[in-house]
PDB file of N, CA and C in Angstrom:
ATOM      1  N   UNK A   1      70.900 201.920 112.825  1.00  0.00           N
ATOM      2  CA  UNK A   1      71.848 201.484 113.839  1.00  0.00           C
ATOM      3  C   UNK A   1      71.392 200.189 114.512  1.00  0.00           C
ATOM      4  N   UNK A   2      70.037 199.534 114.126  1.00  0.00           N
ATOM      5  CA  UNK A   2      69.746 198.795 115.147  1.00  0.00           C
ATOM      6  C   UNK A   2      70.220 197.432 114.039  1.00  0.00           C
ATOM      7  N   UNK A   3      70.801 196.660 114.433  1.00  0.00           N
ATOM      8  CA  UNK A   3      71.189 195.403 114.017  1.00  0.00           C
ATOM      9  C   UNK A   3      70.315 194.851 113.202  1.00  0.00           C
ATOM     10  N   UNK A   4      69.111 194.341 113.564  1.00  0.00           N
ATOM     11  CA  UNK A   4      68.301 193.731 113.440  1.00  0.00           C
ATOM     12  C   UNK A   4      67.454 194.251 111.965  1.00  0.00           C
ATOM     13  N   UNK A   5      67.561 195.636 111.773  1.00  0.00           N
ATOM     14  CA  UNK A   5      66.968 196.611 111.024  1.00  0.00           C
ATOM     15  C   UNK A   5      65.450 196.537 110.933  1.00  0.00           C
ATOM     16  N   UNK A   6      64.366 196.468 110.666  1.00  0.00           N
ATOM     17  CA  UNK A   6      63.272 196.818 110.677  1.00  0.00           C
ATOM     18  C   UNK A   6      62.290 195.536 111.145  1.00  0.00           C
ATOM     19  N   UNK A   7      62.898 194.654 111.551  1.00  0.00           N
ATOM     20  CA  UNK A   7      62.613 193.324 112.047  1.00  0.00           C
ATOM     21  C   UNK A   7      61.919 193.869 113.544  1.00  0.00           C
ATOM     22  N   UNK A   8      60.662 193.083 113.751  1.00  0.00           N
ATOM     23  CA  UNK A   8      60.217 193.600 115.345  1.00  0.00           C
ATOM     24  C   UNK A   8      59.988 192.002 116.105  1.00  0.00           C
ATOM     25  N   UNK A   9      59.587 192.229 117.169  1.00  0.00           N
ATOM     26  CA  UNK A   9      59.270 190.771 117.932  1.00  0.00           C
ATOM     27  C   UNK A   9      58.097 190.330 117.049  1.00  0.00           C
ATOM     28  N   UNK A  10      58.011 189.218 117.480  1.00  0.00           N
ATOM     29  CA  UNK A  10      57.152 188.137 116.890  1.00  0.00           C
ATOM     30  C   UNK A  10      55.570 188.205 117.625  1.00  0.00           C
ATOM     31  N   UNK A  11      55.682 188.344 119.411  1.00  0.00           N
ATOM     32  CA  UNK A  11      54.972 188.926 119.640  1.00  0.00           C
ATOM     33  C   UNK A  11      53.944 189.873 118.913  1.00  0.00           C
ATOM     34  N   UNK A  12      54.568 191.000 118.587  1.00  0.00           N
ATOM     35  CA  UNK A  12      53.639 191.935 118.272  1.00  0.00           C
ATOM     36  C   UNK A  12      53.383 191.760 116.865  1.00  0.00           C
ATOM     37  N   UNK A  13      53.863 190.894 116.150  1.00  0.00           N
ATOM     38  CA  UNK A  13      53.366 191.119 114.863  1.00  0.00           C
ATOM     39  C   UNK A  13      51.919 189.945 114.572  1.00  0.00           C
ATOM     40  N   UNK A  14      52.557 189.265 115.900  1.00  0.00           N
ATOM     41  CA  UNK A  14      51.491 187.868 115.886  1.00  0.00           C
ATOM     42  C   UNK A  14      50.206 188.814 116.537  1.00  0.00           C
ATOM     43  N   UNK A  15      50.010 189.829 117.617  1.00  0.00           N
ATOM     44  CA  UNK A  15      49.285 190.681 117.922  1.00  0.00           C
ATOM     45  C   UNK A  15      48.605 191.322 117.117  1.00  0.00           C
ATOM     46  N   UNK A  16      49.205 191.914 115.775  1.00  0.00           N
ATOM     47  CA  UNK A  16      48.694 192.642 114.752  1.00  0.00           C
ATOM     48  C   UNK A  16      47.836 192.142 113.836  1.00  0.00           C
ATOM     49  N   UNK A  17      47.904 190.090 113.839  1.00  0.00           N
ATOM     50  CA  UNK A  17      47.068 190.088 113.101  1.00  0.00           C
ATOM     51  C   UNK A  17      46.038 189.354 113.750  1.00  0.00           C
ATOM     52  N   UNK A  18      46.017 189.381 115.065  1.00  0.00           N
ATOM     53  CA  UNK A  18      45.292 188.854 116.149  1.00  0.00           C
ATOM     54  C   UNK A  18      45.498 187.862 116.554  1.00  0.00           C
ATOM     55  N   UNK A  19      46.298 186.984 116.504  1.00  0.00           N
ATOM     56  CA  UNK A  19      46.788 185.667 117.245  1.00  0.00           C
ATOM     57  C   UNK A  19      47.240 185.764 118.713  1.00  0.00           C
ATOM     58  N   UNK A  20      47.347 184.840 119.404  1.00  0.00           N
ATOM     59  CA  UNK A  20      48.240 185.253 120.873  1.00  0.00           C
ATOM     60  C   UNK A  20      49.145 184.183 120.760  1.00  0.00           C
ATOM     61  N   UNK A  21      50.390 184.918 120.572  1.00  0.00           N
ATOM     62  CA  UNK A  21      51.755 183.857 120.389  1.00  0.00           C
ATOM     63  C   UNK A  21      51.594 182.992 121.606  1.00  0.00           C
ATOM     64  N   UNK A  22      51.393 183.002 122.545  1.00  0.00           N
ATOM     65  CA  UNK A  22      51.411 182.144 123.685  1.00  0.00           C
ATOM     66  C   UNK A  22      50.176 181.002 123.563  1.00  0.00           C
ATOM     67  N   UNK A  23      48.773 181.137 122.420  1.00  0.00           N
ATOM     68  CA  UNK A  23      48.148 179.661 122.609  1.00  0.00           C
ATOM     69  C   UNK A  23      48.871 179.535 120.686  1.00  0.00           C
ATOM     70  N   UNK A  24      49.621 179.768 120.429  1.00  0.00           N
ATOM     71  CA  UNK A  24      50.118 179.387 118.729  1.00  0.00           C
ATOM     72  C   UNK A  24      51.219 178.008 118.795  1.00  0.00           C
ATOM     73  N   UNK A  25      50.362 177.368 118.651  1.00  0.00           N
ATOM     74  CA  UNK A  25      50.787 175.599 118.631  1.00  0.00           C
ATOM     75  C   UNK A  25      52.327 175.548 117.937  1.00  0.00           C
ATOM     76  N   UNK A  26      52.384 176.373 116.913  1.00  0.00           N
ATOM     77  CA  UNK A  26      53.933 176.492 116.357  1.00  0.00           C
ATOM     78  C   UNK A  26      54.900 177.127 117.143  1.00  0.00           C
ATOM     79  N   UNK A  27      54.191 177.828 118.146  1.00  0.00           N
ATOM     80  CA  UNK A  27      55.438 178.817 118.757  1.00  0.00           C
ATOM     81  C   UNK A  27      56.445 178.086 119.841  1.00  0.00           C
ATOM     82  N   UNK A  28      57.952 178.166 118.872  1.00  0.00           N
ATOM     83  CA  UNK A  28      58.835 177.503 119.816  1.00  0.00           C
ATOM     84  C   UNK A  28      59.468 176.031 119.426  1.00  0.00           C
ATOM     85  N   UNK A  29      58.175 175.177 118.208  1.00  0.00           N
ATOM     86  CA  UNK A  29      58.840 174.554 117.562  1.00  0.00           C
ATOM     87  C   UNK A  29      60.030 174.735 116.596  1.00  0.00           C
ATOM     88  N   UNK A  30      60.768 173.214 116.584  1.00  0.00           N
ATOM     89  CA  UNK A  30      61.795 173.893 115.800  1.00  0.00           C
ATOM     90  C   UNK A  30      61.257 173.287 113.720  1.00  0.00           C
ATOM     91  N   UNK A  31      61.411 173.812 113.145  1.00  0.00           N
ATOM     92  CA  UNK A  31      61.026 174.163 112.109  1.00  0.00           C
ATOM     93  C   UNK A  31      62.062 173.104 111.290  1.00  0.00           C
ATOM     94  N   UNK A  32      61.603 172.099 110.795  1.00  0.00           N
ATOM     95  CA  UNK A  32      62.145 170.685 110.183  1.00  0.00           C
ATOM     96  C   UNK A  32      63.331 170.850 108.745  1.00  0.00           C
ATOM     97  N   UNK A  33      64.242 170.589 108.795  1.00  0.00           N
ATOM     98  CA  UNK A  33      64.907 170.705 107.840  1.00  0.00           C
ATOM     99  C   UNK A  33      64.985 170.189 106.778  1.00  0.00           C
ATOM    100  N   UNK A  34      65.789 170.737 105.689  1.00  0.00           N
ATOM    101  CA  UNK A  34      65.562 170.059 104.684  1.00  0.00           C
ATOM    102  C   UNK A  34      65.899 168.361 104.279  1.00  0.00           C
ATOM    103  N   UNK A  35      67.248 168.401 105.221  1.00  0.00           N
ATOM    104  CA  UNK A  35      67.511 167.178 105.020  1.00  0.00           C
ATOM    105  C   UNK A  35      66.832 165.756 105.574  1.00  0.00           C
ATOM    106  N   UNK A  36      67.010 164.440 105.440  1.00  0.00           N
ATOM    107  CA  UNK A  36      66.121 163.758 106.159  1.00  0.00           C
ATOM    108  C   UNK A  36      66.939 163.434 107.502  1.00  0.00           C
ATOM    109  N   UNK A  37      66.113 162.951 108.597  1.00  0.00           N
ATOM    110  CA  UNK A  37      66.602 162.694 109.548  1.00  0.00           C
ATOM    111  C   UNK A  37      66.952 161.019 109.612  1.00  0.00           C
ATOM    112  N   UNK A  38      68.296 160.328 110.976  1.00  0.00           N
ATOM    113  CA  UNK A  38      68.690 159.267 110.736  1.00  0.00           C
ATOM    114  C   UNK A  38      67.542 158.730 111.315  1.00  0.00           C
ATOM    115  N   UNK A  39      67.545 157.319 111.010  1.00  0.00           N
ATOM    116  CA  UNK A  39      66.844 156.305 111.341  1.00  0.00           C
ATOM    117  C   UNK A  39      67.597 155.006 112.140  1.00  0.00           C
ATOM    118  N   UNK A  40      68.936 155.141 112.407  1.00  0.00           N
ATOM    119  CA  UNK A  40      69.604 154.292 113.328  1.00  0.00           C
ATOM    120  C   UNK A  40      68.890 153.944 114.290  1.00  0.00           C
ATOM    121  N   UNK A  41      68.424 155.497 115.182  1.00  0.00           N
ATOM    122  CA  UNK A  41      67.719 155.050 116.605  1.00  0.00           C
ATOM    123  C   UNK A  41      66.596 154.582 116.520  1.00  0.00           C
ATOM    124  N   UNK A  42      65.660 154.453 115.685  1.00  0.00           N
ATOM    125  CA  UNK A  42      64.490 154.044 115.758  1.00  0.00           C
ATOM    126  C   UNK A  42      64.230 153.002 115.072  1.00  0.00           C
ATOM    127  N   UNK A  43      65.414 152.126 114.071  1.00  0.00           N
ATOM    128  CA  UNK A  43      65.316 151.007 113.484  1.00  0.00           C
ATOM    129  C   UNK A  43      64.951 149.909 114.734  1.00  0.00           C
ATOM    130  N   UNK A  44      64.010 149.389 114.666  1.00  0.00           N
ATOM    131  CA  UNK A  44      63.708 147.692 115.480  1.00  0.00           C
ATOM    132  C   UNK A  44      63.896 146.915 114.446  1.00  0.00           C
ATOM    133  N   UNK A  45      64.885 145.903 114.996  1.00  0.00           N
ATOM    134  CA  UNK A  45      64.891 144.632 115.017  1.00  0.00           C
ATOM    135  C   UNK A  45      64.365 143.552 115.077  1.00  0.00           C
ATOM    136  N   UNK A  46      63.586 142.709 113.747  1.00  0.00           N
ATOM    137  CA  UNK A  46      62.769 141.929 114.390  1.00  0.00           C
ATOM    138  C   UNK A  46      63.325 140.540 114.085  1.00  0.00           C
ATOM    139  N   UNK A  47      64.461 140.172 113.745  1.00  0.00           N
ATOM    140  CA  UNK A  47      64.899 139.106 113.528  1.00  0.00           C
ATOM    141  C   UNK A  47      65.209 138.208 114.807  1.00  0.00           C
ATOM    142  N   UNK A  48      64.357 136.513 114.509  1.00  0.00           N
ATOM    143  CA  UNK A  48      64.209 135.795 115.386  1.00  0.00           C
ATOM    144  C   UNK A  48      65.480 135.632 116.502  1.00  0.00           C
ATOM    145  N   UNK A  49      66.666 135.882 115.685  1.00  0.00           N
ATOM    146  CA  UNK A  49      68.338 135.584 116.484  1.00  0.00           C
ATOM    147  C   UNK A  49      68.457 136.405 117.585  1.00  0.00           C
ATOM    148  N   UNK A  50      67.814 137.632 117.460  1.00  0.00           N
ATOM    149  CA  UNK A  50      68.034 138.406 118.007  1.00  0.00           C
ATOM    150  C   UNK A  50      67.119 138.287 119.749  1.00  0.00           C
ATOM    151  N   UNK A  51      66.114 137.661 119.374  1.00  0.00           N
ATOM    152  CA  UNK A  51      65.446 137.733 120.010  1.00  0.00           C
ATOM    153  C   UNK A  51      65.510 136.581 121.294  1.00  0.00           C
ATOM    154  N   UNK A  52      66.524 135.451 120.739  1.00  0.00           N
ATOM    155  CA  UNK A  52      67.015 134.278 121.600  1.00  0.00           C
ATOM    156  C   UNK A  52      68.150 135.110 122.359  1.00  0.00           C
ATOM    157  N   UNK A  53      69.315 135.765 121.748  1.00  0.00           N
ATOM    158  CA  UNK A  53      70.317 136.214 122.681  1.00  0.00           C
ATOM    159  C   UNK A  53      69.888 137.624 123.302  1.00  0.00           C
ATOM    160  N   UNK A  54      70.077 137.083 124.675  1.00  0.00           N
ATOM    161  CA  UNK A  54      69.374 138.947 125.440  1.00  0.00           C
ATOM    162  C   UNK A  54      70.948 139.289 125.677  1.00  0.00           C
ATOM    163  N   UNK A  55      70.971 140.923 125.471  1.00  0.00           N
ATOM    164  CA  UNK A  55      72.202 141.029 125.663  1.00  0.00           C
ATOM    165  C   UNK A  55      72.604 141.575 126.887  1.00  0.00           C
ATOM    166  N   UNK A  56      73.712 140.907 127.435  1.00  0.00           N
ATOM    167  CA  UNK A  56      73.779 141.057 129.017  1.00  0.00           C
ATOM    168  C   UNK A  56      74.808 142.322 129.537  1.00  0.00           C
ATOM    169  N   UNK A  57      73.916 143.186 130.285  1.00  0.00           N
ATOM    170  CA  UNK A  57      75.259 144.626 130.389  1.00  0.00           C
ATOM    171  C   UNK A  57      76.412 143.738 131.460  1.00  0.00           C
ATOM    172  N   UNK A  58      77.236 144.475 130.791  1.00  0.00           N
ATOM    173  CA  UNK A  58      78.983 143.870 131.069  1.00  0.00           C
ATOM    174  C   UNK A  58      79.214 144.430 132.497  1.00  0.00           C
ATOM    175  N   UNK A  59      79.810 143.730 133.353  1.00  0.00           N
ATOM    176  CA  UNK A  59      79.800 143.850 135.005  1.00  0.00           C
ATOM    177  C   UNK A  59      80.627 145.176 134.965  1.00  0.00           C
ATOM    178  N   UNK A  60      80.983 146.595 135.694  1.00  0.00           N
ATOM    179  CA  UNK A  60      81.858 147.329 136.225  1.00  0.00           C
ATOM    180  C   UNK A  60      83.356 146.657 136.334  1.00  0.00           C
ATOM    181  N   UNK A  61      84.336 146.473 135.895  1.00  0.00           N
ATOM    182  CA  UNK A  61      85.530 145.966 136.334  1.00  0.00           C
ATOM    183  C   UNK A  61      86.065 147.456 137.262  1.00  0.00           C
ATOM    184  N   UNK A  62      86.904 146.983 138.346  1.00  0.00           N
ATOM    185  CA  UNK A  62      87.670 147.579 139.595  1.00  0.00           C
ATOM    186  C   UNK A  62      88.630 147.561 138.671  1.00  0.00           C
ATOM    187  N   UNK A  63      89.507 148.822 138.262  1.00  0.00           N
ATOM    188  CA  UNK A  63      91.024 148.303 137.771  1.00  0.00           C
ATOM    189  C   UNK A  63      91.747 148.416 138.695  1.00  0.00           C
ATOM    190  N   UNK A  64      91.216 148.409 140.269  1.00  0.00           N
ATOM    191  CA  UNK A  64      92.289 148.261 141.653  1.00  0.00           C
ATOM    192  C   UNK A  64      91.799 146.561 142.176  1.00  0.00           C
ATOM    193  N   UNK A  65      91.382 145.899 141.528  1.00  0.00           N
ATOM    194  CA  UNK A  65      90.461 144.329 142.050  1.00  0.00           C
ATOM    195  C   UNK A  65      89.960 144.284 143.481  1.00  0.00           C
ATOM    196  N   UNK A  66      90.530 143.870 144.172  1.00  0.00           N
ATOM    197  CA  UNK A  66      90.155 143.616 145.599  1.00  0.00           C
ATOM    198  C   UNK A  66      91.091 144.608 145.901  1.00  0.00           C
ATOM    199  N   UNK A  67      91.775 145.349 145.924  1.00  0.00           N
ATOM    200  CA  UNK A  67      92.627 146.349 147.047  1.00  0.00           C
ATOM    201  C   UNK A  67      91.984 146.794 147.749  1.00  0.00           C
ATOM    202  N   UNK A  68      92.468 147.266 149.440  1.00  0.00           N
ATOM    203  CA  UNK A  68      91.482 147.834 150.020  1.00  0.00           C
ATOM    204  C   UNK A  68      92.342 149.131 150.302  1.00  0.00           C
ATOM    205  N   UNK A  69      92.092 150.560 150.776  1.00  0.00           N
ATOM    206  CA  UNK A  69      93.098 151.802 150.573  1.00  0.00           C
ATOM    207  C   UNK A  69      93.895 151.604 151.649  1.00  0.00           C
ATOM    208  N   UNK A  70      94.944 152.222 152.017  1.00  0.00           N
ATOM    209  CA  UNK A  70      96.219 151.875 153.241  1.00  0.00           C
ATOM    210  C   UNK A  70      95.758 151.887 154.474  1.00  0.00           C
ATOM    211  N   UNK A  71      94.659 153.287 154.419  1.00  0.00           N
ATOM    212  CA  UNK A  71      94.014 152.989 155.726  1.00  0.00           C
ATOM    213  C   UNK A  71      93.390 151.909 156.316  1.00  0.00           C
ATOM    214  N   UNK A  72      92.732 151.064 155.432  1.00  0.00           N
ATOM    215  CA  UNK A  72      91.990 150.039 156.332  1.00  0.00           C
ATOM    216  C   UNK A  72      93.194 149.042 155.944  1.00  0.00           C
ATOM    217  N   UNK A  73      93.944 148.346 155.565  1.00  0.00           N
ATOM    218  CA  UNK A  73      95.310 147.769 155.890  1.00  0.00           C
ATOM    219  C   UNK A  73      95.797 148.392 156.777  1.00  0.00           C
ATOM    220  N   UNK A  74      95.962 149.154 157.248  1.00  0.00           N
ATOM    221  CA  UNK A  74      97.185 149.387 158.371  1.00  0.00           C
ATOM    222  C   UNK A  74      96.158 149.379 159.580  1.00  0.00           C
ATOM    223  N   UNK A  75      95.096 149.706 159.758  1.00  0.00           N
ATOM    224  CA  UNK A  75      93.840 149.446 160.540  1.00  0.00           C
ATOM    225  C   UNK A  75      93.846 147.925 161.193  1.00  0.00           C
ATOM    226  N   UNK A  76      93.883 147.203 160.378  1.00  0.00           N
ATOM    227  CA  UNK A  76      93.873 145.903 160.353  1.00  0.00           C
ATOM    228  C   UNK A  76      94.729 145.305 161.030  1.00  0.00           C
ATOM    229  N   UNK A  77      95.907 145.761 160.703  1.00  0.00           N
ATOM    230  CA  UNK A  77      97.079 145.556 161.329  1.00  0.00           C
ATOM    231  C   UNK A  77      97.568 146.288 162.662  1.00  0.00           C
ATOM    232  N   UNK A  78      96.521 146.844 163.095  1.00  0.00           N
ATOM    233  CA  UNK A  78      96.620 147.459 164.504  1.00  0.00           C
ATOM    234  C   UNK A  78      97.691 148.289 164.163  1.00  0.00           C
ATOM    235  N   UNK A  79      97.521 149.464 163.275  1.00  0.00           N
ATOM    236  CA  UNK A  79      98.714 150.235 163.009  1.00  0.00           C
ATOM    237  C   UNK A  79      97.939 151.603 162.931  1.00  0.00           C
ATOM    238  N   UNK A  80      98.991 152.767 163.937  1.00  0.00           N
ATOM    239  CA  UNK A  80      97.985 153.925 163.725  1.00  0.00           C
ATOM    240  C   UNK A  80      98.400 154.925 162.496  1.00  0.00           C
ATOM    241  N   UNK A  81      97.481 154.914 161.599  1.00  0.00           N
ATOM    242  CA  UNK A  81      98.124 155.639 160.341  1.00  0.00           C
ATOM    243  C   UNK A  81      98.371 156.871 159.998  1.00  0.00           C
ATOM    244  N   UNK A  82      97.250 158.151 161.259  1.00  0.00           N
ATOM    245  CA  UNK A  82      97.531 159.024 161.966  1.00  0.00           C
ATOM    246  C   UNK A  82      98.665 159.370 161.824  1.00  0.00           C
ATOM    247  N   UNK A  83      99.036 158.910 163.074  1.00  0.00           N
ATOM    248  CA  UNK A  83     100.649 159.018 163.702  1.00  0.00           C
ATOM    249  C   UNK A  83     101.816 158.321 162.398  1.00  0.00           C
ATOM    250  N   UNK A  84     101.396 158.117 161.261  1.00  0.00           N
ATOM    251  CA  UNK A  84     102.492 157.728 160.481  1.00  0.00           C
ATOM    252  C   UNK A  84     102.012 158.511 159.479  1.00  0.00           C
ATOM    253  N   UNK A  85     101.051 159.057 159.049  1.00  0.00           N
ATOM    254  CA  UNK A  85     101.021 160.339 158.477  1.00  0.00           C
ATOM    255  C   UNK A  85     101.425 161.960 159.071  1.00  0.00           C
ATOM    256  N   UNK A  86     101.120 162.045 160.080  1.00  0.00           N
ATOM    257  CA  UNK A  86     101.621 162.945 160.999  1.00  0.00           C
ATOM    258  C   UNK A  86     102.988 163.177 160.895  1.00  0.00           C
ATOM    259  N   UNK A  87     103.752 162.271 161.173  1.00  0.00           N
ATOM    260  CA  UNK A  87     105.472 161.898 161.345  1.00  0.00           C
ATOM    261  C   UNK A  87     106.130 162.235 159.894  1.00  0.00           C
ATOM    262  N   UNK A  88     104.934 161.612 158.896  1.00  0.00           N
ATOM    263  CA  UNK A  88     105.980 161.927 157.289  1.00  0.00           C
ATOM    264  C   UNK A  88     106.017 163.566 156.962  1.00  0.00           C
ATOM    265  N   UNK A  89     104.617 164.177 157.192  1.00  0.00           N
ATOM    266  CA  UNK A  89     104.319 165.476 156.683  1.00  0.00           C
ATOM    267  C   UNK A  89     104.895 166.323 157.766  1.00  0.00           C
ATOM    268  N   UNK A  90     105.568 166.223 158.537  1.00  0.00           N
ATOM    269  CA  UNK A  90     106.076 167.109 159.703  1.00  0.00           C
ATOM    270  C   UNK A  90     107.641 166.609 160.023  1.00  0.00           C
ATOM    271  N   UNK A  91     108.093 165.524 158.662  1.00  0.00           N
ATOM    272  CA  UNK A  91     109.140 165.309 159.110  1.00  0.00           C
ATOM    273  C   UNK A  91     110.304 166.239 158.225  1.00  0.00           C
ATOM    274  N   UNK A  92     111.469 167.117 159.386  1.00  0.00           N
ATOM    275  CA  UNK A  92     112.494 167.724 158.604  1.00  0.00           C
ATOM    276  C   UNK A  92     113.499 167.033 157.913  1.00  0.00           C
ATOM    277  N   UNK A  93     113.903 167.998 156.648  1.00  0.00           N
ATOM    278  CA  UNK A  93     114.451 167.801 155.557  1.00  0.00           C
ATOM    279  C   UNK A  93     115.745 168.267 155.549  1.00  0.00           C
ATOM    280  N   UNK A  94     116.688 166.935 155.625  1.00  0.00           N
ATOM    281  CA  UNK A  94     118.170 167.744 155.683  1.00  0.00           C
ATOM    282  C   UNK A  94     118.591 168.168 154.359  1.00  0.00           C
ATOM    283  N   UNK A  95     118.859 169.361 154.257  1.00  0.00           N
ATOM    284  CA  UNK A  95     119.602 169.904 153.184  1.00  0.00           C
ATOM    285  C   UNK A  95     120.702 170.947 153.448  1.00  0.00           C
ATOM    286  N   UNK A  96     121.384 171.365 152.605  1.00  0.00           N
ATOM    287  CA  UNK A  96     122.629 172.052 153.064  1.00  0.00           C
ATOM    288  C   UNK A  96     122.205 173.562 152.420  1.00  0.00           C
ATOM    289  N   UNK A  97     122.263 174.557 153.686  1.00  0.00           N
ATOM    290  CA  UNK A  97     121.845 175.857 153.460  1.00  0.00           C
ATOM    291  C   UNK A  97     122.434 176.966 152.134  1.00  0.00           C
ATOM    292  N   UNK A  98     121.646 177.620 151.643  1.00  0.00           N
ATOM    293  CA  UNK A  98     121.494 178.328 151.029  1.00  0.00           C
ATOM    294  C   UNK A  98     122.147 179.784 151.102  1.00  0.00           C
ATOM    295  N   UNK A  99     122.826 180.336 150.458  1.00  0.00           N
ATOM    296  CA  UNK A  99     123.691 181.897 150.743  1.00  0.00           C
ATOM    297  C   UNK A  99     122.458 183.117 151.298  1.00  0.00           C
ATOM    298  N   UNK A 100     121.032 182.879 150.400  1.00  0.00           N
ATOM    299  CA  UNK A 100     120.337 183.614 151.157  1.00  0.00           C
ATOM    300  C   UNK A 100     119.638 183.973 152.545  1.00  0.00           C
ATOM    301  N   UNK A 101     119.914 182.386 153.130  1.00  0.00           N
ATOM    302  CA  UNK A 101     119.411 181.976 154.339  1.00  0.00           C
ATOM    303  C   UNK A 101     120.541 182.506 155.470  1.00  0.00           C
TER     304      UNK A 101
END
């Protein structure tokens, strides 16, 4: 019934033949595959061209440019935005009543 079937921890089998899994230099590595690994990231470059152009990280662009948010415009303008937010979200809605109402 047990899944695993006659398989035990690693622990104790590393115990059995006297090792201590905890100083076992392998324990926990991951175990290298067959295939080879890429070499993209670790290719250097040593060509002279490369070495004249430094490449420069590209500035953050704003896709709002200079905008500043309504609040500090209407701020600016000695306008209280408060009281004109206040007024929209509390303002009633004419509509023509409903049979359930």
């Amino acid at each position: 019934s047990n899944p695993f079937g006659s398989a035990r921890p690693r622990e104790e089998v590393l115990a059995e033949r006297g090792r201590d899994w905890r100083m076992d230099a392998d324990y926990g590595l991951k175990v290298r595959d067959s295939r080879p690994s890429s070499n993209h990231a670790s290719r250097i470059v040593t060509s002279s061209v490369s070495a004249e152009v430094a490449v420069k990280p590209r500035p953050k662009i704003n896709p709002f440019g200079d905008a500043k948010p309504r609040e500090v415009l209407l701020q600016e303008k000695g306008v209280d935005w408060r009281k004109i937010d206040f007024e929209l979200e509390h303002r009633a809605v004419d509509r023509p009543e409903t049979e359930e109402e």
